[in-house]
C-alpha atoms as a PDB file:
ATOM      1  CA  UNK A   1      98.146 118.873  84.347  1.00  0.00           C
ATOM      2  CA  UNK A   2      99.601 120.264  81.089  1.00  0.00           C
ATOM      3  CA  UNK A   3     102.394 121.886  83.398  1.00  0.00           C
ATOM      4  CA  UNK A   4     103.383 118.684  84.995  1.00  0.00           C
ATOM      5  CA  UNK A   5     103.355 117.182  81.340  1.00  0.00           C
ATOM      6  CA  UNK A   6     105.484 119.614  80.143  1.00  0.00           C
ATOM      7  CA  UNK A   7     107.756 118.923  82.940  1.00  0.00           C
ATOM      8  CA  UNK A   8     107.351 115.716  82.726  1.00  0.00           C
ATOM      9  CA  UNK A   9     108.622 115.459  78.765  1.00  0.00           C
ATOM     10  CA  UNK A  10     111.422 118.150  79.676  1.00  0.00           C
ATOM     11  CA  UNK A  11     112.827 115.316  82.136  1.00  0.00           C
ATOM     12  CA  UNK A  12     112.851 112.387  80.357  1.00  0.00           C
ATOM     13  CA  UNK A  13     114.462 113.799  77.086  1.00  0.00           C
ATOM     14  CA  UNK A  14     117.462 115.755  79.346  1.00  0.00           C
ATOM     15  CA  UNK A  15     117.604 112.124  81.042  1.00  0.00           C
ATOM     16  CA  UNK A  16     117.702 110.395  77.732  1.00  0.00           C
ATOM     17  CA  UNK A  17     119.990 112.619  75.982  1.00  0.00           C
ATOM     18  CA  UNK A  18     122.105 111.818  78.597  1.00  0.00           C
ATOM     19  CA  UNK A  19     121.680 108.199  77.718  1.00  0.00           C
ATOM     20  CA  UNK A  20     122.127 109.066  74.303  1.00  0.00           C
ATOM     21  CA  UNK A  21     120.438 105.386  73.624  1.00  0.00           C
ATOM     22  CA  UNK A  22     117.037 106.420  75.331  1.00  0.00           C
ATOM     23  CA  UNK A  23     117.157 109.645  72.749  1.00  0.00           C
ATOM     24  CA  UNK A  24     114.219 107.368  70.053  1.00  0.00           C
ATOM     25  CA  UNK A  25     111.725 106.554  73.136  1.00  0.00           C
ATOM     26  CA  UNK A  26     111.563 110.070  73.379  1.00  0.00           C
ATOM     27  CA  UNK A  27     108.559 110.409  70.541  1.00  0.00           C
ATOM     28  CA  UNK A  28     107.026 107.570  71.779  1.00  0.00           C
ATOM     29  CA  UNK A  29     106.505 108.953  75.462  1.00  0.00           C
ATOM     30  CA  UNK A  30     105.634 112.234  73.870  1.00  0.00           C
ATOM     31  CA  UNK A  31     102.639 110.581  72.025  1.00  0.00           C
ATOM     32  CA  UNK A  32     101.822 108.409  75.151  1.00  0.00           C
ATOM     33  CA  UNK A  33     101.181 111.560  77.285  1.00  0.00           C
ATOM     34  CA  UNK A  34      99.425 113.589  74.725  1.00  0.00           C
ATOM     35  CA  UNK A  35      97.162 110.394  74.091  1.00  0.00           C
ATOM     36  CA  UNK A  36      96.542 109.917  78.224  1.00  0.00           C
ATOM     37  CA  UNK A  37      96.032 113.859  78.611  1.00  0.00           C
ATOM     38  CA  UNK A  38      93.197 113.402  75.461  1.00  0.00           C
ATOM     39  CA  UNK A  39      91.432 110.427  77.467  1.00  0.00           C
ATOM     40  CA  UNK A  40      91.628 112.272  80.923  1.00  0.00           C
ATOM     41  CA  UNK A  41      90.205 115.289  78.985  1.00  0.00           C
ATOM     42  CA  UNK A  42      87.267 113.017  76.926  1.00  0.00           C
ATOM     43  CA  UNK A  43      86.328 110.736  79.714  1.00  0.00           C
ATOM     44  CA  UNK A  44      86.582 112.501  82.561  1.00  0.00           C
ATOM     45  CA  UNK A  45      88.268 109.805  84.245  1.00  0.00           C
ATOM     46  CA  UNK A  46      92.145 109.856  85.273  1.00  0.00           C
ATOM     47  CA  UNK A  47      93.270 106.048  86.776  1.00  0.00           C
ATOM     48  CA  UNK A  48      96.132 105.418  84.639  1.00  0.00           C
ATOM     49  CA  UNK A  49      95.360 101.365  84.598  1.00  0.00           C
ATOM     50  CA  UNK A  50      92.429 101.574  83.636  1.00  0.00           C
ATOM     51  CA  UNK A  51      93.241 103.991  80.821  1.00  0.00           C
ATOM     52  CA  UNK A  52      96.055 101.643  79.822  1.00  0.00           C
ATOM     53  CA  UNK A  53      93.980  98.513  80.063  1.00  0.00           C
ATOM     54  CA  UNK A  54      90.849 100.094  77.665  1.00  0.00           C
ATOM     55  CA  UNK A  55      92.741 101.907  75.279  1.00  0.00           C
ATOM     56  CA  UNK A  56      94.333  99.716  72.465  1.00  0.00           C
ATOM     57  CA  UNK A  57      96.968 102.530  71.626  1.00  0.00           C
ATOM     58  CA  UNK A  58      97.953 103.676  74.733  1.00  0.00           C
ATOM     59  CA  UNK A  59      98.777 100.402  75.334  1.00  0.00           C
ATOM     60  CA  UNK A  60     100.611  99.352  72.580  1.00  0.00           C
ATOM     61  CA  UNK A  61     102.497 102.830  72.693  1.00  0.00           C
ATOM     62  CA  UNK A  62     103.416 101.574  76.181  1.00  0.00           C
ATOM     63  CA  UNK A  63     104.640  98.431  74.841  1.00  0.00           C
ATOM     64  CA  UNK A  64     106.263  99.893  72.120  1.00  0.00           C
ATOM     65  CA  UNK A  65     108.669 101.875  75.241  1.00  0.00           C
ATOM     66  CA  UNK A  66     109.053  98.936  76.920  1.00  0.00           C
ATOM     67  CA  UNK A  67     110.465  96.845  73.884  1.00  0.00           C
ATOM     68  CA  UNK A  68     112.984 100.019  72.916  1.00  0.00           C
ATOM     69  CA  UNK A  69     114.045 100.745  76.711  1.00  0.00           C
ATOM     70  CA  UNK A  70     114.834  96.870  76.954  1.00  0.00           C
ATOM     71  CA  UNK A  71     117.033  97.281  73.732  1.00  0.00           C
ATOM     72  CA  UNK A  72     118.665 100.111  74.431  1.00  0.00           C
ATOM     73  CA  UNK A  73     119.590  98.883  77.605  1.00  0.00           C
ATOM     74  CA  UNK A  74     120.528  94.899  76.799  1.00  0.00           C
ATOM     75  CA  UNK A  75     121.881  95.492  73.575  1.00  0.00           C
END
């Protein structure tokens, strides 16, 4: 898991450097994984929806991407 995370973060920042508009969402993905990784970890569970759907800040952190990916992109 914390291999494929790491992976996973390595990724999206090459991809968003790239982008060079993508380069903020960077921290917010970064949290986002760390905070699904600590409910996984606490809970025992791992169904990312439902994770999503009872945790407040993982879902406003998800928000939060969504709002600066649609800016960087339409703006």
């Amino acid at each position: 898991m914390y291999m494929t995370g790491g992976a996973l973060i390595v990724t999206y920042e090459m991809y968003s450097i790239s982008k060079q508009r993508l380069v903020f969402t960077v921290p917010l993905c970064l949290f986002g994984l760390l905070r699904y990784i600590f409910r996984v970890r606490s809970d025992g569970g791992g169904d990312p929806t439902e994770s999503l759907l009872k945790d407040q800040v993982l879902f406003i952190v998800g928000l939060l991407w969504t709002v600066m990916v649609a800016w960087s992109i339409y703006s």
